[in-house]
Structures are given as structure tokens and as C-alpha cells.
Protein backbone atom coordinates (compact mmCIF):
# COMPACT_ATOMS: atom_id res chain seq x y z
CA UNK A 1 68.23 95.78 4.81
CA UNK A 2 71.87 95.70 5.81
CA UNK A 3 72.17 93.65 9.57
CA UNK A 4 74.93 95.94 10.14
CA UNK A 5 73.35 99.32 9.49
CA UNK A 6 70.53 98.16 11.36
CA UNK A 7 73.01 97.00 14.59
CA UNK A 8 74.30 101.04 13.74
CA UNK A 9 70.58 102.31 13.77
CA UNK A 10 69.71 100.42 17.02
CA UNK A 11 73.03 101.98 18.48
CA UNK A 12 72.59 105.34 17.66
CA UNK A 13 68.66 104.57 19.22
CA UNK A 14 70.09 103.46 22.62
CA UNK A 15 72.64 106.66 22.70
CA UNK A 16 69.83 109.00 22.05
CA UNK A 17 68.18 108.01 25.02
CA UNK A 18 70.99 106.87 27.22
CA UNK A 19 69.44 107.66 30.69
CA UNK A 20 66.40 105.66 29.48
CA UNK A 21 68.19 103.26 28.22
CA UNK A 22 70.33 102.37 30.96
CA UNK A 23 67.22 102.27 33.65
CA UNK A 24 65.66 99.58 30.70
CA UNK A 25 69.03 97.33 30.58
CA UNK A 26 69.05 96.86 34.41
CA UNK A 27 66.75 94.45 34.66
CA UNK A 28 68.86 92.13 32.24
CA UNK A 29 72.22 93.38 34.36
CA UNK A 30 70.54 91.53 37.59
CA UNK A 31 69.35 88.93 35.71
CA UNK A 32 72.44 88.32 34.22
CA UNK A 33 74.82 88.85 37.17
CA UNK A 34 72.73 86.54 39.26
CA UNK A 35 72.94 83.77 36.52
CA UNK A 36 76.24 83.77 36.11
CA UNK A 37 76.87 85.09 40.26
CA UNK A 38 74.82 81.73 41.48
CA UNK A 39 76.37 79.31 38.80
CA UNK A 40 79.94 80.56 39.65
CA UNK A 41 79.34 80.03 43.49
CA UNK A 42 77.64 76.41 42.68
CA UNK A 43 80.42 75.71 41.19
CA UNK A 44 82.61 76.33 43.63
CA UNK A 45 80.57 74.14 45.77
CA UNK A 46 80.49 71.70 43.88
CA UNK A 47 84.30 71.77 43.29
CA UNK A 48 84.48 71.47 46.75
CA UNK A 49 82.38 68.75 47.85
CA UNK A 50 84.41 66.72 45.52
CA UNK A 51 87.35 67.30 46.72
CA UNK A 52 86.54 66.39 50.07
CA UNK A 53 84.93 63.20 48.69
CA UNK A 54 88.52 62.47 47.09
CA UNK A 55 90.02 63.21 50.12
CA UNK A 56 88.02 60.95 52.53
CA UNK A 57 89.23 58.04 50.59
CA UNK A 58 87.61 58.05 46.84
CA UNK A 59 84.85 56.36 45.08
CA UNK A 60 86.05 52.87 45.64
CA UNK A 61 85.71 53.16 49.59
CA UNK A 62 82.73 52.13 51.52
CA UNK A 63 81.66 52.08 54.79
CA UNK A 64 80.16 49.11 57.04
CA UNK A 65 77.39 51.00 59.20
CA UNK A 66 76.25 49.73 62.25
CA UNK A 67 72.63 49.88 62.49
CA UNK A 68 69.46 49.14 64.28
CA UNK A 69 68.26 45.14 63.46
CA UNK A 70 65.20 44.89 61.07
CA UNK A 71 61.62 44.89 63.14
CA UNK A 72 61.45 41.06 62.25
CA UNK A 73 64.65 40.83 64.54
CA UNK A 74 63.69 43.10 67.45
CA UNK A 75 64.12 39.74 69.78
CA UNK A 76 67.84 39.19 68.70
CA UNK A 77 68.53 42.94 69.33
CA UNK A 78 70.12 42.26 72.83
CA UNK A 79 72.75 39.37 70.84
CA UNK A 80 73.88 42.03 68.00
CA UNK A 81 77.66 41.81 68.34
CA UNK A 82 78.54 45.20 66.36
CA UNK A 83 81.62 45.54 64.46
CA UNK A 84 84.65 43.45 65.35
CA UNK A 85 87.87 42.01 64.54
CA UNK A 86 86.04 38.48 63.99
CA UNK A 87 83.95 40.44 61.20
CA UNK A 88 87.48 41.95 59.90
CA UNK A 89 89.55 37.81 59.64
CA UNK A 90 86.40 36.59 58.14
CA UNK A 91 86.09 39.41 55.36
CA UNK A 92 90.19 39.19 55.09
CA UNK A 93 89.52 35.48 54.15
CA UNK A 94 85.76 35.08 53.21
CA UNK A 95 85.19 38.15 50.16
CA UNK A 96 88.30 37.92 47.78
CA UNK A 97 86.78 41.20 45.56
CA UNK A 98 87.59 42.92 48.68
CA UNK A 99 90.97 45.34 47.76
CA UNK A 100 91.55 46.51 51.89
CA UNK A 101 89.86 46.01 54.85
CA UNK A 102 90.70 48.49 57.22
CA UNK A 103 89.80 48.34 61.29
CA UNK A 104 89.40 51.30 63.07
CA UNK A 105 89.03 52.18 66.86
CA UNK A 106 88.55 55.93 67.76
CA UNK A 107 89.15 57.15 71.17
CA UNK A 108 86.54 59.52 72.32
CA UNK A 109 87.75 62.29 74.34
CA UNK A 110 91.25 62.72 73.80
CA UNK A 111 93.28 65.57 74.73
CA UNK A 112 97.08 66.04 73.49
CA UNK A 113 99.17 68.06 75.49
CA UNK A 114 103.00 69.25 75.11
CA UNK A 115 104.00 71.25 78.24
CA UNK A 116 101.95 73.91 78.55
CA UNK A 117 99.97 73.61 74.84
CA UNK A 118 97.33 71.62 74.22
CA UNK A 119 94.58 70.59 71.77
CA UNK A 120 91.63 67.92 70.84
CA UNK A 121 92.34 66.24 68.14
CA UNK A 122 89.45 65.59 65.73
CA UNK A 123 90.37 62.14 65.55
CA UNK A 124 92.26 59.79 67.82
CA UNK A 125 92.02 56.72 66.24
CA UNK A 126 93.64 52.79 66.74
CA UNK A 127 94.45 51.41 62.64
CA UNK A 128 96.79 49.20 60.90
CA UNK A 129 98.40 50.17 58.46
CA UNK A 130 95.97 49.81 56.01
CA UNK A 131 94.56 52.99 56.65
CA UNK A 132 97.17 54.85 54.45
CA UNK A 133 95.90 53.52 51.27
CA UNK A 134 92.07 53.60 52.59
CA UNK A 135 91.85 57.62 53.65
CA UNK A 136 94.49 58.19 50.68
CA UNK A 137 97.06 59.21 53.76
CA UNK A 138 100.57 60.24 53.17
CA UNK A 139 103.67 60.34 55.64
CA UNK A 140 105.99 63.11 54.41
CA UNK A 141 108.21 62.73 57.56
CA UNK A 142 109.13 59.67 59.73
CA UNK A 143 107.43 56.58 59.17
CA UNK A 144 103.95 54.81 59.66
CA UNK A 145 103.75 52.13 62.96
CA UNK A 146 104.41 48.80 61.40
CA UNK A 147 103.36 45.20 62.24
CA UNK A 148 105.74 45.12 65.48
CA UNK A 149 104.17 48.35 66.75
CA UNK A 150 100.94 47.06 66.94
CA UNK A 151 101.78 43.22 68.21
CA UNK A 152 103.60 45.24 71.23
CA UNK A 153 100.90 47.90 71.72
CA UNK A 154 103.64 50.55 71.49
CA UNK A 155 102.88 53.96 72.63
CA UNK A 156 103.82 55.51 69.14
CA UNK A 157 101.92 57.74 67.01
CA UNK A 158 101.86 59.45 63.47
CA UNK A 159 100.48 63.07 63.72
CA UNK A 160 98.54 65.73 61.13
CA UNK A 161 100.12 69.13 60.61
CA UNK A 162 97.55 70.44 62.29
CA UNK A 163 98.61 68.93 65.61
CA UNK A 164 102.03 69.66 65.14
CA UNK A 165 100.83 73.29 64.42
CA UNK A 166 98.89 73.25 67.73
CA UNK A 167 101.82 71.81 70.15
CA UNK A 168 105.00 72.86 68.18
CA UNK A 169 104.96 75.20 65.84
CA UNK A 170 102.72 76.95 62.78
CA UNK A 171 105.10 77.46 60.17
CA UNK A 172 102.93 79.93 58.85
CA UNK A 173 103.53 82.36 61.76
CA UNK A 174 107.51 81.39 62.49
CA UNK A 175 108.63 81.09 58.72
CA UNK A 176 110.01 78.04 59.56
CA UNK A 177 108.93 74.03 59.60
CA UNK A 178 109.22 72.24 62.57
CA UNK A 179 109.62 67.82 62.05
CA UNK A 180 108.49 66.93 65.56
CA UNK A 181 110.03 63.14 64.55
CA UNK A 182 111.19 61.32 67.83
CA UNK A 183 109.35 63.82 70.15
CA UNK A 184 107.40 62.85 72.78
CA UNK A 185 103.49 64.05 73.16
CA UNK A 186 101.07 63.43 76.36
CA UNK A 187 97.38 61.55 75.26
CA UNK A 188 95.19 61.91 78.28
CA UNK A 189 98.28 61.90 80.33
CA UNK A 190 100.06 59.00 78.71
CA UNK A 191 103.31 59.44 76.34
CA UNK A 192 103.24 58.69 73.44
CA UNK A 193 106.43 58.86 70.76
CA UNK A 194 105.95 60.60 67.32
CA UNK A 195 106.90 58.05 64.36
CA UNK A 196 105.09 60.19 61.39
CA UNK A 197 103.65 63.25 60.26
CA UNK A 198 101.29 63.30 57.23
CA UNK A 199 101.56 65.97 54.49
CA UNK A 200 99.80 69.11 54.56
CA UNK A 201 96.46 68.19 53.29
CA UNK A 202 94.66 71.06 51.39
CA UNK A 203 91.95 72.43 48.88
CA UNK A 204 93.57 73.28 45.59
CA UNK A 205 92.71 77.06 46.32
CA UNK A 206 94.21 77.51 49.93
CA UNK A 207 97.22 75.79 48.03
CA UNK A 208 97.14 78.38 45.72
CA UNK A 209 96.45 81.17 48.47
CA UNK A 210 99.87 79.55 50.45
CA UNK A 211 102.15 79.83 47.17
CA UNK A 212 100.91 83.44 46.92
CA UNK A 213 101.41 84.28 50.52
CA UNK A 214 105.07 82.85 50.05
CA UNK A 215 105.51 84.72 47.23
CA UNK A 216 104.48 88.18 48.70
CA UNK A 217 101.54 88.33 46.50
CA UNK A 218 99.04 87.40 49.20
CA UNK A 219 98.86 89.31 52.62
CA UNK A 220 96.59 88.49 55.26
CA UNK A 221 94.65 91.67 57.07
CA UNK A 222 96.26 91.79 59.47
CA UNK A 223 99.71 92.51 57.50
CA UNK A 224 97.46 95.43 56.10
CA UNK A 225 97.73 94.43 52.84
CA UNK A 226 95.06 94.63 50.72
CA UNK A 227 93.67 91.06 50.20
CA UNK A 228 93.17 88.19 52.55
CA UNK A 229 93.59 84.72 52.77
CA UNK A 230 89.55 83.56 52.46
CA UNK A 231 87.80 80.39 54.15
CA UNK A 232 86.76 78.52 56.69
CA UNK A 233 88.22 78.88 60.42
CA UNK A 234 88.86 74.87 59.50
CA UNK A 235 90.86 76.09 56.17
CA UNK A 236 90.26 74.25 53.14
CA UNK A 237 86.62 72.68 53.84
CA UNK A 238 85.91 69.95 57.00
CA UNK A 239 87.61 66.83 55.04
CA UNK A 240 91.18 68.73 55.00
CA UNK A 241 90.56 70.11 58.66
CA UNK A 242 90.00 66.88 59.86
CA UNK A 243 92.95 65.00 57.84
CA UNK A 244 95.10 67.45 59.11
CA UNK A 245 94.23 67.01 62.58
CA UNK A 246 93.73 63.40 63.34
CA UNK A 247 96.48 61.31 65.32
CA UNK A 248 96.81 57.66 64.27
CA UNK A 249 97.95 54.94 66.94
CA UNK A 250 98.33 51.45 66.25
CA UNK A 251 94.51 49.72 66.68
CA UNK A 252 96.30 47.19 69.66
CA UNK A 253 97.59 50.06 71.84
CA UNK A 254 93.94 51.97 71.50
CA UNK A 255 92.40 48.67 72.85
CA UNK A 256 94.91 48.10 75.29
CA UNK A 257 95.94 51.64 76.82
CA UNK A 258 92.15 53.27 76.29
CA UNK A 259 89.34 50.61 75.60
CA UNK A 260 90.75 48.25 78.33
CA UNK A 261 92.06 50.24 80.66
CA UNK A 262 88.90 53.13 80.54
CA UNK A 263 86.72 50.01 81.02
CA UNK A 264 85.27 50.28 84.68
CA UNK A 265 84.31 46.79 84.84
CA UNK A 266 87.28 45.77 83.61
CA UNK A 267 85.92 43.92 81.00
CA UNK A 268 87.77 44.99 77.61
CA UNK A 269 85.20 46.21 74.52
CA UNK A 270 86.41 44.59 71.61
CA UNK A 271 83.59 46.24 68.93
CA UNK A 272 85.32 48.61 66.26
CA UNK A 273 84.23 51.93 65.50
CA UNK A 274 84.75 51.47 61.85
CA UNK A 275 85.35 49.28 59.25
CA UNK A 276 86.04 50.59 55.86
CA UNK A 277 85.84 48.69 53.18
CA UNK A 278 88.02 48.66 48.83
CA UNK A 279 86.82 47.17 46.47
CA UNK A 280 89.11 45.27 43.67
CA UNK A 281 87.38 46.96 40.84
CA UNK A 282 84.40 49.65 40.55
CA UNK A 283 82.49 46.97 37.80
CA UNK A 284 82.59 44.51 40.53
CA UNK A 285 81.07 46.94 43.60
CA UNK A 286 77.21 44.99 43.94
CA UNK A 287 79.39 41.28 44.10
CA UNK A 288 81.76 42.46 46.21
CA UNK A 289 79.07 44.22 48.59
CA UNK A 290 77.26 40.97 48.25
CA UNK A 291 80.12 38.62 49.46
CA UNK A 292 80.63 40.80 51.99
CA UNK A 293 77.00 40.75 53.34
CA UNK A 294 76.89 37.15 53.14
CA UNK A 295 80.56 36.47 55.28
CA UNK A 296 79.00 39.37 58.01
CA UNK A 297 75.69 37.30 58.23
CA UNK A 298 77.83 34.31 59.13
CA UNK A 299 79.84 36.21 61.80
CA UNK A 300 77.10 37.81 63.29
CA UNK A 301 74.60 34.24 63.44
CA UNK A 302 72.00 35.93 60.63
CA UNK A 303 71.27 39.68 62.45
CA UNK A 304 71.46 42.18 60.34
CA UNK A 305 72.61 45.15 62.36
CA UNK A 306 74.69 46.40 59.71
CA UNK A 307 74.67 48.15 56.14
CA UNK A 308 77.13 49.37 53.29
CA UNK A 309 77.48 53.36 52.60
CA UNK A 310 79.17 53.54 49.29
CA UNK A 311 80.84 56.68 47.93
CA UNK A 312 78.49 56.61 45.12
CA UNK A 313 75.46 57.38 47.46
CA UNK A 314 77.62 60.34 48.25
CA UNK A 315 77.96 60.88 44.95
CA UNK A 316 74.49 61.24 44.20
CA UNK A 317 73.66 63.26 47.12
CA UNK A 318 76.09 65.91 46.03
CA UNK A 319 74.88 65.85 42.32
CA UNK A 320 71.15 66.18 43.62
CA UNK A 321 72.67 69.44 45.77
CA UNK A 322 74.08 70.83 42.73
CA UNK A 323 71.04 70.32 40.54
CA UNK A 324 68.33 71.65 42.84
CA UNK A 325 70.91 74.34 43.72
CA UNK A 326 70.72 75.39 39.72
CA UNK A 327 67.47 75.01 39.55
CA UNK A 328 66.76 77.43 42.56
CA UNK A 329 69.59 79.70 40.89
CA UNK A 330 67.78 79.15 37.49
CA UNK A 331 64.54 80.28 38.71
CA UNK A 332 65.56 83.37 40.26
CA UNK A 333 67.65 84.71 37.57
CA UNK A 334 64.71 83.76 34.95
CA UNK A 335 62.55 85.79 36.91
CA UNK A 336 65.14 88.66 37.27
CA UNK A 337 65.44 88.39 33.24
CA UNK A 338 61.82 88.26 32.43
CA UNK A 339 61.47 91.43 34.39
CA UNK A 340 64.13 92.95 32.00
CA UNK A 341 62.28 91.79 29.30
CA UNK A 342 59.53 93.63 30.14
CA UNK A 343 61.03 96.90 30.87
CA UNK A 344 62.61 96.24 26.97
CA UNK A 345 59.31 96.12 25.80
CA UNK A 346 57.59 98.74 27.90
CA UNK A 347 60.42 101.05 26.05
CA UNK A 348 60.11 99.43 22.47
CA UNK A 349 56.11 100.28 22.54
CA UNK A 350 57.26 104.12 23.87
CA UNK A 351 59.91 104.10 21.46
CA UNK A 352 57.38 103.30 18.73
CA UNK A 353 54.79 105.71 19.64
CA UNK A 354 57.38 108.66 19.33
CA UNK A 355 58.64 107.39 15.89
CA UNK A 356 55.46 107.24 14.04
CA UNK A 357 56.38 109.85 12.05
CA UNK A 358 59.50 108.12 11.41
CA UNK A 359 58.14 104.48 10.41
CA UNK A 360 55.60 106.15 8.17
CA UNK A 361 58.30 108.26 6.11
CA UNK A 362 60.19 105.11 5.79
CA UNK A 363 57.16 103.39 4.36
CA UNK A 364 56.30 105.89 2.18
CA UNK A 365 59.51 105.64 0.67
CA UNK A 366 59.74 101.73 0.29
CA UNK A 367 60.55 100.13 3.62
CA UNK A 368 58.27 97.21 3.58
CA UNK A 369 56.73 95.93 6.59
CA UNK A 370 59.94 93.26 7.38
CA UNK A 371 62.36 95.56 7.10
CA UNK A 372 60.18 97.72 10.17
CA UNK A 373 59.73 94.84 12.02
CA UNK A 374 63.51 93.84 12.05
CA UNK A 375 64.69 96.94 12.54
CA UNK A 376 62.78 97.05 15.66
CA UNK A 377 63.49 93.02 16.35
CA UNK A 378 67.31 94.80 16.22
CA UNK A 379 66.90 97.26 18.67
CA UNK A 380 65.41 95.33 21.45
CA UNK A 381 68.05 92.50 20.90
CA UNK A 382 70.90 95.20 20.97
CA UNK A 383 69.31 96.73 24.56
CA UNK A 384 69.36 92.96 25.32
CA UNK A 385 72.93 92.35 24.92
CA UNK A 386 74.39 95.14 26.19
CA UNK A 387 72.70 94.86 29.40
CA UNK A 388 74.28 91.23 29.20
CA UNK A 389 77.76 93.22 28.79
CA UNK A 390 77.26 94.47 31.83
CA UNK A 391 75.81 92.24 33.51
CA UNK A 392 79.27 89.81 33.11
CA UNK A 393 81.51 92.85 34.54
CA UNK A 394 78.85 92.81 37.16
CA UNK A 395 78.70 89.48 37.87
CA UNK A 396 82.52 89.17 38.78
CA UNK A 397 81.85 92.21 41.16
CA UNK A 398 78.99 90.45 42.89
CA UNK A 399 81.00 86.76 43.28
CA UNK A 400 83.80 89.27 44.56
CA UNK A 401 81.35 90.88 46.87
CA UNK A 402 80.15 87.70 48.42
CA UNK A 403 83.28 86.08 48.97
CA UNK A 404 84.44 88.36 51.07
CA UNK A 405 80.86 89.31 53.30
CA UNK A 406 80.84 85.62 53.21
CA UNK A 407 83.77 83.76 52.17
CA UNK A 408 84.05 79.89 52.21
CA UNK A 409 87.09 77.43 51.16
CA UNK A 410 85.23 77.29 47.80
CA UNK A 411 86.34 80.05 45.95
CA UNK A 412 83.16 80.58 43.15
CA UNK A 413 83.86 79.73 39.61
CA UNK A 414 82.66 81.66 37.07
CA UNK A 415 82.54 79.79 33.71
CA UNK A 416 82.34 80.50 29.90
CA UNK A 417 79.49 77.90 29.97
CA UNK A 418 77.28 80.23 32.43
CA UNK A 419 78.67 83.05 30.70
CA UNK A 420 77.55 82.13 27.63
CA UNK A 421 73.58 80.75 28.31
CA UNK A 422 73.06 83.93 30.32
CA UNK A 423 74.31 86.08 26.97
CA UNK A 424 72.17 83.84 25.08
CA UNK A 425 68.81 83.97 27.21
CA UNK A 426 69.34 87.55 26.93
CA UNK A 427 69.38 87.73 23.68
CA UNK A 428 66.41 85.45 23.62
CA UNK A 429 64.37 87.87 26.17
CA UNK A 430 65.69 90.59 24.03
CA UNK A 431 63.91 89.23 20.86
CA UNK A 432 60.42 87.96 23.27
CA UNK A 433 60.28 91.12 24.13
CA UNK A 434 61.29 92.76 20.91
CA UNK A 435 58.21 90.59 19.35
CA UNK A 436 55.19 92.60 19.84
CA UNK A 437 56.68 96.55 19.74
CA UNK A 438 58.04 94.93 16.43
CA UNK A 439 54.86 93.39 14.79
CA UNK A 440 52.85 96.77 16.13
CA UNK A 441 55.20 99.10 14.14
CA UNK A 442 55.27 96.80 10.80
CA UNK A 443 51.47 96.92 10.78
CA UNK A 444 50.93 100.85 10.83
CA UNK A 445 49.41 102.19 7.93
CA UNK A 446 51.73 104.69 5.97
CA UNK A 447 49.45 107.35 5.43
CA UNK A 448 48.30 106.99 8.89
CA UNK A 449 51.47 107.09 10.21
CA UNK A 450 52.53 110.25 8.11
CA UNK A 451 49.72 112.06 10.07
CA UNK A 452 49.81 110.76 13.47
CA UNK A 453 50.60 114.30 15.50
């Protein structure tokens, strides 16, 4: 039998019965525009989280955790000196694999104010200038505080966009960029001179979304245009926000202007609130680890109230996300599809039962029993497929319909990968399903058939 007059037959079948058709293809539509739906928004996720992992500082970076000392040390817990600038020399000096060792001291609390405007800053935080290279910063304007800057404990800072949007202007509402270079800013009441303003950290999509709106393309609601700019009140996901609005002081004046002077007993706190950690070379990540363990266990007599967070624990956490995330996805569209499979054969069996007439004439004239069951195996594939048809149109409606009752700095991904298992566990389902309505109808007797009324 020709494939393609049997495609033709199955065609004609589903046009007959249209209405009955259509109500038999919807389960495969859900099952298909949820598949493709839930992999296109993981996807976006997923997009996402790594991004932000780039942008706090990249797979080479690792953090040195303070934590709790081991039960075995419970009676040194009182000596546990905490992160310092004696642990930052001997790591400098003691654990050559080591790339950077960057210092940080955050000040908790901190309110910048400009005149009347004002605004918390998600980070306040005391660094040398290794920080650039560790958080992957970049000054667009100005300069970074140098070495001078930070043996002086000058009151000088380098600013995120996002603070300069908060006490200057938003060039996204004046049409214009303000470079607040040489300006002076209040931090808790003290003044501080702007050396530096980073670059406007952003997702790849609200990137896209600004060249649009520049263009005219894009228009916000309330322009009453159309579209609108989608994500997060903190645009472009948390690591971006925060990038963008983080002030940077050299780590001497946070000790000496904050740390110091906040101290009520006068006694200054010397413990850091960070200490991030490159390594030389990814191959060399356990030794380097290792050599930096043992120079911390001299610094700190042997207590062990610290621990390493590498980006590749991140790394893992995100890919464990993803996968259960798929496999929930999975599940539910599976389901959704079986379903459809079900209603194809409920239909094939009813189908059958009104063409017994049919199959027997075809028979009697020389249509052996494969050719029956294929035809069949045909039809039930072709009401497979076209329900995947439209289940791809409606899976771009549904990913368009979520993103905007729900819209994230993610935009969802739909990908010819998805695309193409759901089309081909449809067409699976479609020959399941097509299995049993098939084998019946090959099976019945000619004569039989001929007189079934």
C-alpha cells in the first residue's frame, strides 16, 4: 500500500469527522503545549541562574565561610578569631595557586543621601582593588580608589548605576545620562567623593528590551503602547540588582570611619565580612583549596571555624533545579499525553466499529490483513501529529500567556530540541494508541465483516 495514499486516506478520515476529531486531538494539544510551555520556561531559568552565577564572579571564585567549630572543638569556640586581614597576608604569601585574594568589609545599615533623595544601598562595602577582577566589576566612568586611597582612609567612593539612578538621575526617564564624577554623596551623614561608576550591569534580555525601547520598538504601559518592558521590580534577576546598586569604599576608610568609630567600646573590630578567594587554574581547585586550608589552620591556632563554597557547588545546585524541574515538567506533560492517547484510541475503536462494512469490502477484494492494520496504524499517527501542530502554535501562546500574568527577568525559551521530542512522543502515543484499534480491524473476518449491520 502506498504511505502516501494512506497519509491521504487518514486525512480525508479526520475531515469527515472534524468536530470529533478536534475534541480527540486536544488531549495531545495540552500535552504538547505543556511540554514544550514548561521546557521553554526551564530554560529560561536556567539561562538565568547562569548568568547571575557569571555575574557574581565565575566558576573560578570561591568563598571562605565562617562557620560554627566542629563538636570536638566546642571548648575553643570562645578563641575563634573569624576572618581577618592576618588570614588575608598569610594566604597572599602562604598558597601560591591562589590567583586573588580579595578582603571585604560591608557596612550594615547604610543610608546614601543627596539633598533631599535618598536610598539603601544593597551593599556598602570596604575592598581593595582586587575586587574588580573578583565580582568581574567594570568602571565605565572615573576611576577605581587606588593604593593611596586606602593607606589615607579617604572618604571616596565608586558607585552602581543604580545609585546614581536613585540620587541623580534615571536616564531612562530624562533621556539623558548623568556622570556624577567628582560629586559629593552623604553615607550615614558623612561625605563621601565619587571616583567611579560601574557599567550598567544587565541580563542579556533587559539589554535587548533597552535597545528596543531606544529604538521605539518597545513601549512601556504606561506610554500605552502595546507591549511592556517584563521582569523583576530588581530588573534583570537579584545578581544585576545588586551589582548595580552596591557602593565600594576603600576597606581602610570602612574600618576607620564605620567599624571604629560605630564601636561603643571603642575597641576597633578588625574581622572581615568576606574573603573571596581565585584560583590560578580550574585543574588545580582541590590543591589550591588545600593550601589554603592548611595556611588558615595556622592563622587561626588549628580551629576550624571556617569552610570553602566553590562556584561549582553552585553549579550543581542549579543543574539539580533544572533536572528535577524537567522531570516534574516531564511527568505532567506525559500524563497530559497519555490522556490524548487514549481519547485517540477511544475514537480508533468507534471509528472501526462504523467501518466494518468498509474493512470487509476491502478484504474481499484483496487487502490483506497488514495493509488494514497500517492503514489504521496511519490514521491514529496522523490525529497524533496534528494535534502536535497545534499544540506548538499553542505552546508559544501559553509561554506568552505566562510571561505576562507572571513575568520574570527570564524570558522562557522555547527550543527546537523540546519542540521536536514533544512531536516525536506524539507520534509515539499516536502509534500506542493506534496499536490495538489497528490489530482489532486486521483480524475481522471478511465475510463477517460484509454482514455486520
Amino acid at each position: 500500500m502506498n504511505l502516501l495514499n494512506t497519509v491521504l486516506i487518514g486525512l480525508k478520515e479526520v475531515w469527515a469527522h472534524k468536530f470529533r476529531s478536534l475534541l480527540t486531538m486536544f488531549g495531545v494539544v495540552l500535552g504538547v503545549a505543556s511540554l514544550v510551555g514548561m521546557s521553554a520556561i526551564i530554560q529560561g531559568m536556567e539561562n538565568g541562574l547562569r548568568e547571575s552565577m557569571v555575574a557574581m564572579g565565575g566558576a573560578d571564585k570561591v568563598l571562605l565561610q565562617q562557620q560554627p567549630v566542629p563538636s570536638y572543638q566546642d571548648h575553643l569556640a570562645d578563641q575563634a578569631p573569624g576572618r581577618t586581614m592576618a588570614d588575608v597576608l598569610a594566604l597572599k604569601k602562604g598558597a601560591p595557586l591562589l590567583r586573588i585574594v580579595s578582603p571585604e568589609m560591608s557596612v550594615d545599615e547604610v543610608v546614601a543621601s543627596r539633598g533631599e533623595k535618598r536610598v539603601s544601598p544593597e551593599e556598602t562595602v570596604g575592598a581593595w582593588p582586587e575586587v574588580l577582577d573578583m565580582n568581574l566589576h567594570t568602571v565605565e566612568h572615573g576611576r577605581f580608589f587606588n593604593q593611596l586611597d586606602e593607606e589615607k582612609a579617604n572618604p571616596v567612593c565608586v558607585i552602581g548605576t543604580g545609585i546614581r539612578d536613585s540620587l541623580f538621575e534615571n536616564p531612562d526617564e530624562t533621556g539623558r545620562e548623568v556622570i556624577p564624577i567628582g560629586e559629593t554623596i552623604l553615607l550615614n551623614g558623612q561625605p563621601f567623593t565619587i571616583v567611579g561608576m560601574f557599567q550598567r550591569y544587565a541580563s542579556e534580555q533587559e539589554t535587548k528590551e533597552r535597545e528596543l525601547k531606544k529604538r521605539g520598538e518597545l513601549k512601556t504601559e504606561d506610554s500605552g503602547g502595546p507591549k511592556r518592558a517584563r521582569g523583576w521590580g530588581r530588573r534583570g534577576g537579584w545578581a544585576f540588582w545588586r551589582k548595580n546598586n552596591t557602593i565600594y569604599i576603600p576597606l581602610n576608610t570602612a574600618w576607620v570611619r564605620f567599624r571604629l568609630a560605630g564601636d561603643l567600646d571603642g575597641i576597633p573590630d578588625p574581622r572581615l565580612s568576606d574573603i573571596d578567594l581565585k584560583v590560578r587554574s580550574m585543574e588545580d581547585m582541590e590543591k589550591a583549596l588545600q593550601q589554603a586550608r592548611n595556611v588558615l589552620l595556622i592563622t587561626h591556632r588549628g580551629i576550624e571555624d571556617f569552610s570553602f563554597q566553590t562556584q561549582e557547588n553552585q553549579i550543581e545546585s542549579i543543574n539539580r533545579q533544572i533536572r528535577n524541574a524537567r522531570l516534574s515538567g516531564g511527568i505532567i506533560a506525559g500524563i497530559s499525553l497519555l490522556v490524548g492517547g487514549i481519547g485517540i484510541m477511544n475514537i480508533m475503536l468507534a471509528s472501526i466499529n462504523e467501518r466494518i462494512r468498509e474493512i470487509g469490502t476491502c478484504k474481499a477484494i484483496g487487502a490483506a490483513g497488514l495493509d488494514i492494520f497500517v492503514q489504521i496504524i496511519v490514521e491514529s499517527v496522523v490525529l497524533a501529529l496534528l494535534g502536535a501542530a497545534a499544540g506548538l502554535v499553542a505552546s508559544q501562546f501559553l509561554v506568552d500567556v505566562l510571561s505576562y500574568i507572571s513575568p520574570t527577568g527570564n524570558t522562557p525559551v522555547i527550543t527546537w530540541a523540546a519542540e521536536a521530542v514533544a512531536v516525536v512522543f506524539s507520534a509515539g502515543v499516536g502509534i500506542v494508541a493506534g496499536l490495538f484499534p489497528a490489530l482489532k480491524a486486521a483480524r475481522l473476518e471478511p465475510i463477517q465483516a460484509l454482514r455486520y449491520e
